[in-house]
C-alpha atoms as a PDB file:
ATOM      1  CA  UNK A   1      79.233  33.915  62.247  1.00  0.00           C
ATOM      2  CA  UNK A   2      81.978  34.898  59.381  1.00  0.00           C
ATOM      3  CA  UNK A   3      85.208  34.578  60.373  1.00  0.00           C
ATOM      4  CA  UNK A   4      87.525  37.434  59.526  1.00  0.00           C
ATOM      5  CA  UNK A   5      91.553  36.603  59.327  1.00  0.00           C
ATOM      6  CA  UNK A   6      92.406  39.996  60.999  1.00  0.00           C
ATOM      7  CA  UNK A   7      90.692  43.225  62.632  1.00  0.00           C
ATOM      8  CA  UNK A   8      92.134  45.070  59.485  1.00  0.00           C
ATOM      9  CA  UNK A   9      88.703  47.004  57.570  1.00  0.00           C
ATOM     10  CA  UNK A  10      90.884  46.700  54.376  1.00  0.00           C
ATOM     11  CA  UNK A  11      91.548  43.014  55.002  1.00  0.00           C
ATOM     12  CA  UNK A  12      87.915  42.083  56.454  1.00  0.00           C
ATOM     13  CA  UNK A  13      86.300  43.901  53.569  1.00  0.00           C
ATOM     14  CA  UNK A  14      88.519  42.057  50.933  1.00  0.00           C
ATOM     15  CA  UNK A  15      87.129  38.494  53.206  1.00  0.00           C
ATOM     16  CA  UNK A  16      83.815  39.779  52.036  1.00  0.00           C
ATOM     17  CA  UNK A  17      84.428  40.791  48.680  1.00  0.00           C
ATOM     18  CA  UNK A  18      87.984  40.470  47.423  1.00  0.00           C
ATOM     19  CA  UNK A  19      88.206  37.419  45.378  1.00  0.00           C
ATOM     20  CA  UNK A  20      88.201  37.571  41.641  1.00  0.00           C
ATOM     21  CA  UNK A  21      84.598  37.637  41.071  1.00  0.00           C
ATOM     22  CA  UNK A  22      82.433  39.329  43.741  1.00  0.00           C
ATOM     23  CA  UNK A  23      83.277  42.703  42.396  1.00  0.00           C
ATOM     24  CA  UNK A  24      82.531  42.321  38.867  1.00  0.00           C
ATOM     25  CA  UNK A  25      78.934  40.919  39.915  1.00  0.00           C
ATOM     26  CA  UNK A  26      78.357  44.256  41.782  1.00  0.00           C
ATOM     27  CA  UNK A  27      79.723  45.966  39.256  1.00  0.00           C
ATOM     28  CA  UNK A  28      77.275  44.359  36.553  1.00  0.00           C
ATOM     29  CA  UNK A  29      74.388  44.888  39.035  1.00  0.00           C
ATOM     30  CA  UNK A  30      74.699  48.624  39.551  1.00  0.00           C
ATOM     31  CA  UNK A  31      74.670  48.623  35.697  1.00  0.00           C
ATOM     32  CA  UNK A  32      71.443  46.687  35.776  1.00  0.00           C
ATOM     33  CA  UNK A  33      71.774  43.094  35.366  1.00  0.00           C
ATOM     34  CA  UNK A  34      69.335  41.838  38.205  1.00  0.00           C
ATOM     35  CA  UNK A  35      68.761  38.173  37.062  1.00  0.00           C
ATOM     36  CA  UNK A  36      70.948  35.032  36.855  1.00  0.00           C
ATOM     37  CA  UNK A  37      71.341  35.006  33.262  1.00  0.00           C
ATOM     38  CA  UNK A  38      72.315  38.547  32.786  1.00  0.00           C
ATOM     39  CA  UNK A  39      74.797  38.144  35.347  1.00  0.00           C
ATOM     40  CA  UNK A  40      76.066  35.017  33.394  1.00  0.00           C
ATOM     41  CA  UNK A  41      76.589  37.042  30.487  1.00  0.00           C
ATOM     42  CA  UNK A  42      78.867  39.379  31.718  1.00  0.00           C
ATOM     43  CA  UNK A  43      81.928  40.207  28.992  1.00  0.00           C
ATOM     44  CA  UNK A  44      84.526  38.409  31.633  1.00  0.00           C
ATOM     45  CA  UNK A  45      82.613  35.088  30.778  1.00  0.00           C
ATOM     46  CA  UNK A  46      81.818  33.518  34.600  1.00  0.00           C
ATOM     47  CA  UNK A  47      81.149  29.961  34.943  1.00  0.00           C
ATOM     48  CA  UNK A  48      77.847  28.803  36.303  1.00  0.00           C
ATOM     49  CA  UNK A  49      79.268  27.385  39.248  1.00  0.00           C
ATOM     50  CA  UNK A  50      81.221  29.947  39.814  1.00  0.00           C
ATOM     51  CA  UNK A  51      78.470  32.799  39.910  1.00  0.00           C
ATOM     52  CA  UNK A  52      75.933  30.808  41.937  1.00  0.00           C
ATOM     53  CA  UNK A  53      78.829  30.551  44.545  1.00  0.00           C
ATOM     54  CA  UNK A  54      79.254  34.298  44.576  1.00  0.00           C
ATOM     55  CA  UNK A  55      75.821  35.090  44.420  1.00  0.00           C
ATOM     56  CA  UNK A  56      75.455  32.805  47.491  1.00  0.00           C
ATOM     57  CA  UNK A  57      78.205  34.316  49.065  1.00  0.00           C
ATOM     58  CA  UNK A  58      77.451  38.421  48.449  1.00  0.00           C
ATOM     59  CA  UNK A  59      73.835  37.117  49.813  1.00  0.00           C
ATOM     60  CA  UNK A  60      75.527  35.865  52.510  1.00  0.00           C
ATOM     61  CA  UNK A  61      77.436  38.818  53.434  1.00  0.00           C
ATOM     62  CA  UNK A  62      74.387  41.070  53.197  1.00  0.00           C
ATOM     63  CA  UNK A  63      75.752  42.904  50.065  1.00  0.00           C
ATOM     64  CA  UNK A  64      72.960  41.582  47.657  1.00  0.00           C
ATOM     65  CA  UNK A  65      69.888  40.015  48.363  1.00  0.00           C
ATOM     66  CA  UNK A  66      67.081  37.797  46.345  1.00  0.00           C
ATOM     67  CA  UNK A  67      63.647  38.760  45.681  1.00  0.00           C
ATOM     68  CA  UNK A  68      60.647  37.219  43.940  1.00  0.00           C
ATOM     69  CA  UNK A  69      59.462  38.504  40.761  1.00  0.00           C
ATOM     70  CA  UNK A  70      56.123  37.162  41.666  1.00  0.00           C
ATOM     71  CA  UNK A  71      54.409  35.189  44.784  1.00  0.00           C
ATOM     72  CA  UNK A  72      55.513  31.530  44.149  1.00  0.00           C
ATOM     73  CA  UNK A  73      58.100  32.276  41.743  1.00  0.00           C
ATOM     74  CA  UNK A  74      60.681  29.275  42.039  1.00  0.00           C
ATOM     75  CA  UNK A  75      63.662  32.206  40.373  1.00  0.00           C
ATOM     76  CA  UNK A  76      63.863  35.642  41.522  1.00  0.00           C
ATOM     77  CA  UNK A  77      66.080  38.674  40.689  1.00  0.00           C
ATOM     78  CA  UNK A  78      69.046  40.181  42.914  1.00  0.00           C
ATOM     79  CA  UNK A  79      69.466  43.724  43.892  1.00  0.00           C
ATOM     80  CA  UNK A  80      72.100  45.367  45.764  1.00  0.00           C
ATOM     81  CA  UNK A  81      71.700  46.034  49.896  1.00  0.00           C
ATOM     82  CA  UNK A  82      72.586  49.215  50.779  1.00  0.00           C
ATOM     83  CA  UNK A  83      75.611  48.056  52.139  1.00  0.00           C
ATOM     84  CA  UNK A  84      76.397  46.451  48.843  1.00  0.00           C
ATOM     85  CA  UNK A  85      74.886  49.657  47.205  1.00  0.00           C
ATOM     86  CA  UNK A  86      77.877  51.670  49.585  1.00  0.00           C
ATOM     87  CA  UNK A  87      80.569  49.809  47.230  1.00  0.00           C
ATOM     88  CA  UNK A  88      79.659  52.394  44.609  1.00  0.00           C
ATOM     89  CA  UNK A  89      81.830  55.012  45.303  1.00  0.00           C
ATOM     90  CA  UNK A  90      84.722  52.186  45.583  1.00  0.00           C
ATOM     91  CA  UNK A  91      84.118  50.919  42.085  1.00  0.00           C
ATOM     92  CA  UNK A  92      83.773  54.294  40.587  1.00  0.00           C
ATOM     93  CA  UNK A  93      87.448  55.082  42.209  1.00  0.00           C
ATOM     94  CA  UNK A  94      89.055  51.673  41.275  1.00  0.00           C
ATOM     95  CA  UNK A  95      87.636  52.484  37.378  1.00  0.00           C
ATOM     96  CA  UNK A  96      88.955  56.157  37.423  1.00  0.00           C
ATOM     97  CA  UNK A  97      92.548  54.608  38.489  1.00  0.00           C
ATOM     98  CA  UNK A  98      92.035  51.746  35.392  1.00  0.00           C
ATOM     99  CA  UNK A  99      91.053  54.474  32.784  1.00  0.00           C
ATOM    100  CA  UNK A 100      93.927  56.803  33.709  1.00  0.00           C
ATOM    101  CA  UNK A 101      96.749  54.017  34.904  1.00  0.00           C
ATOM    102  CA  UNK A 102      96.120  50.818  32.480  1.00  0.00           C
ATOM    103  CA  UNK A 103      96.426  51.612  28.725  1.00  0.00           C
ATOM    104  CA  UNK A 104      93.485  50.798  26.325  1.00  0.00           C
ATOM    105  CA  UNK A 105      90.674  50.284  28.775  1.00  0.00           C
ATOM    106  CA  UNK A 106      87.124  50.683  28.160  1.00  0.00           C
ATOM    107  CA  UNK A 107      85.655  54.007  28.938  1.00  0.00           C
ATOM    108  CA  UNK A 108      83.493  53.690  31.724  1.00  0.00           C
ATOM    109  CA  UNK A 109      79.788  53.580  31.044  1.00  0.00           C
ATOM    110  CA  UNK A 110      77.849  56.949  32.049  1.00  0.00           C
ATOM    111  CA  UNK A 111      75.474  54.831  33.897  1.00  0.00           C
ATOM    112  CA  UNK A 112      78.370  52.999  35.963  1.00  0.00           C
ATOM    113  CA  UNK A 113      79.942  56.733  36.369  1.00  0.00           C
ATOM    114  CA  UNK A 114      76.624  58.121  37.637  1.00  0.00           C
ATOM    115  CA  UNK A 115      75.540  55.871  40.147  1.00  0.00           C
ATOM    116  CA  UNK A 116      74.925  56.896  43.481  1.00  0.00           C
ATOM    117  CA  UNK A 117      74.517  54.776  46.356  1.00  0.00           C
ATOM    118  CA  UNK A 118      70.810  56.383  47.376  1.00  0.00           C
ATOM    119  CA  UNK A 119      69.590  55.048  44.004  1.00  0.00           C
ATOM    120  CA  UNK A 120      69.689  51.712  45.311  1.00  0.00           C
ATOM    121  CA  UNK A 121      68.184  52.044  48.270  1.00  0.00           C
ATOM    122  CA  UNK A 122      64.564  53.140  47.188  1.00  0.00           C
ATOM    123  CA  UNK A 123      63.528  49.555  47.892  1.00  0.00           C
ATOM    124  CA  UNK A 124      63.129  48.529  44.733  1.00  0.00           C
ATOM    125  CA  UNK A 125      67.303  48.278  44.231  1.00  0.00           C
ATOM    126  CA  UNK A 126      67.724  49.463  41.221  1.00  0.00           C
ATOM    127  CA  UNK A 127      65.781  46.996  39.511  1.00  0.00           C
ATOM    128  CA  UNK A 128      64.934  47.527  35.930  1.00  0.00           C
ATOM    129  CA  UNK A 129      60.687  48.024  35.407  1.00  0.00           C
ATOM    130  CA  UNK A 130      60.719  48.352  39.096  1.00  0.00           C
ATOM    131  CA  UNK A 131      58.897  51.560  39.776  1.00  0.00           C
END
């Protein structure tokens, strides 16, 4: 059982999520990266030890989750949940406020922009080939 500091939503949701990297990983998920190593090459440069703890921990929290590419496959890919998928909207917001608030920020990707929640949740989350 997870243990929450508070019955605060804002402060229970930032226990699930709110550290420095758990964000960015959803962030590069919705805009496609689905394995390890695209998820290690995200611009804000990750450690290794850092993004298996996070990937552990989104798992964890039922944001994310791990399937095989293939039966027996030792590595799989990650896809958001649909609860993780629900953070959409949230990351969309928190990039509007960058782009107009914080001067000489990158312009939000159409994809990112675009992204709905119910594109995640067709089973196949969003994963790229997966039809």
């Amino acid at each position: 059982m997870r243990h929450f500091r508070s019955g605060c939503p804002i402060a229970s949701a930032l226990d699930l999520f709110g550290d420095r990297w758990s964000l960015l990983v959803i962030r590069s998920m919705i805009m496609g990266a689905s394995s390890y190593s695209d998820l290690a090459g995200i611009p804000e440069a990750i450690s290794s030890n850092v993004l298996a703890d996070r990937l552990r921990r989104l798992e964890e929290a039922g944001l994310i989750e791990q399937v095989a590419i293939r039966r027996g496959a030792a590595k799989g890919r990650y896809r958001l949940t649909a609860a993780g998928a629900g953070l959409i909207p949230v990351l969309q917001e928190l990039a509007r406020w960058g782009e107009a608030n914080i001067p000489q920020r990158w312009a939000t990707p159409e994809r990112f922009r675009n992204a709905r929640p119910q594109d995640f949740e067709t089973g196949d989350g969003g994963l790229p080939g997966a039809d």
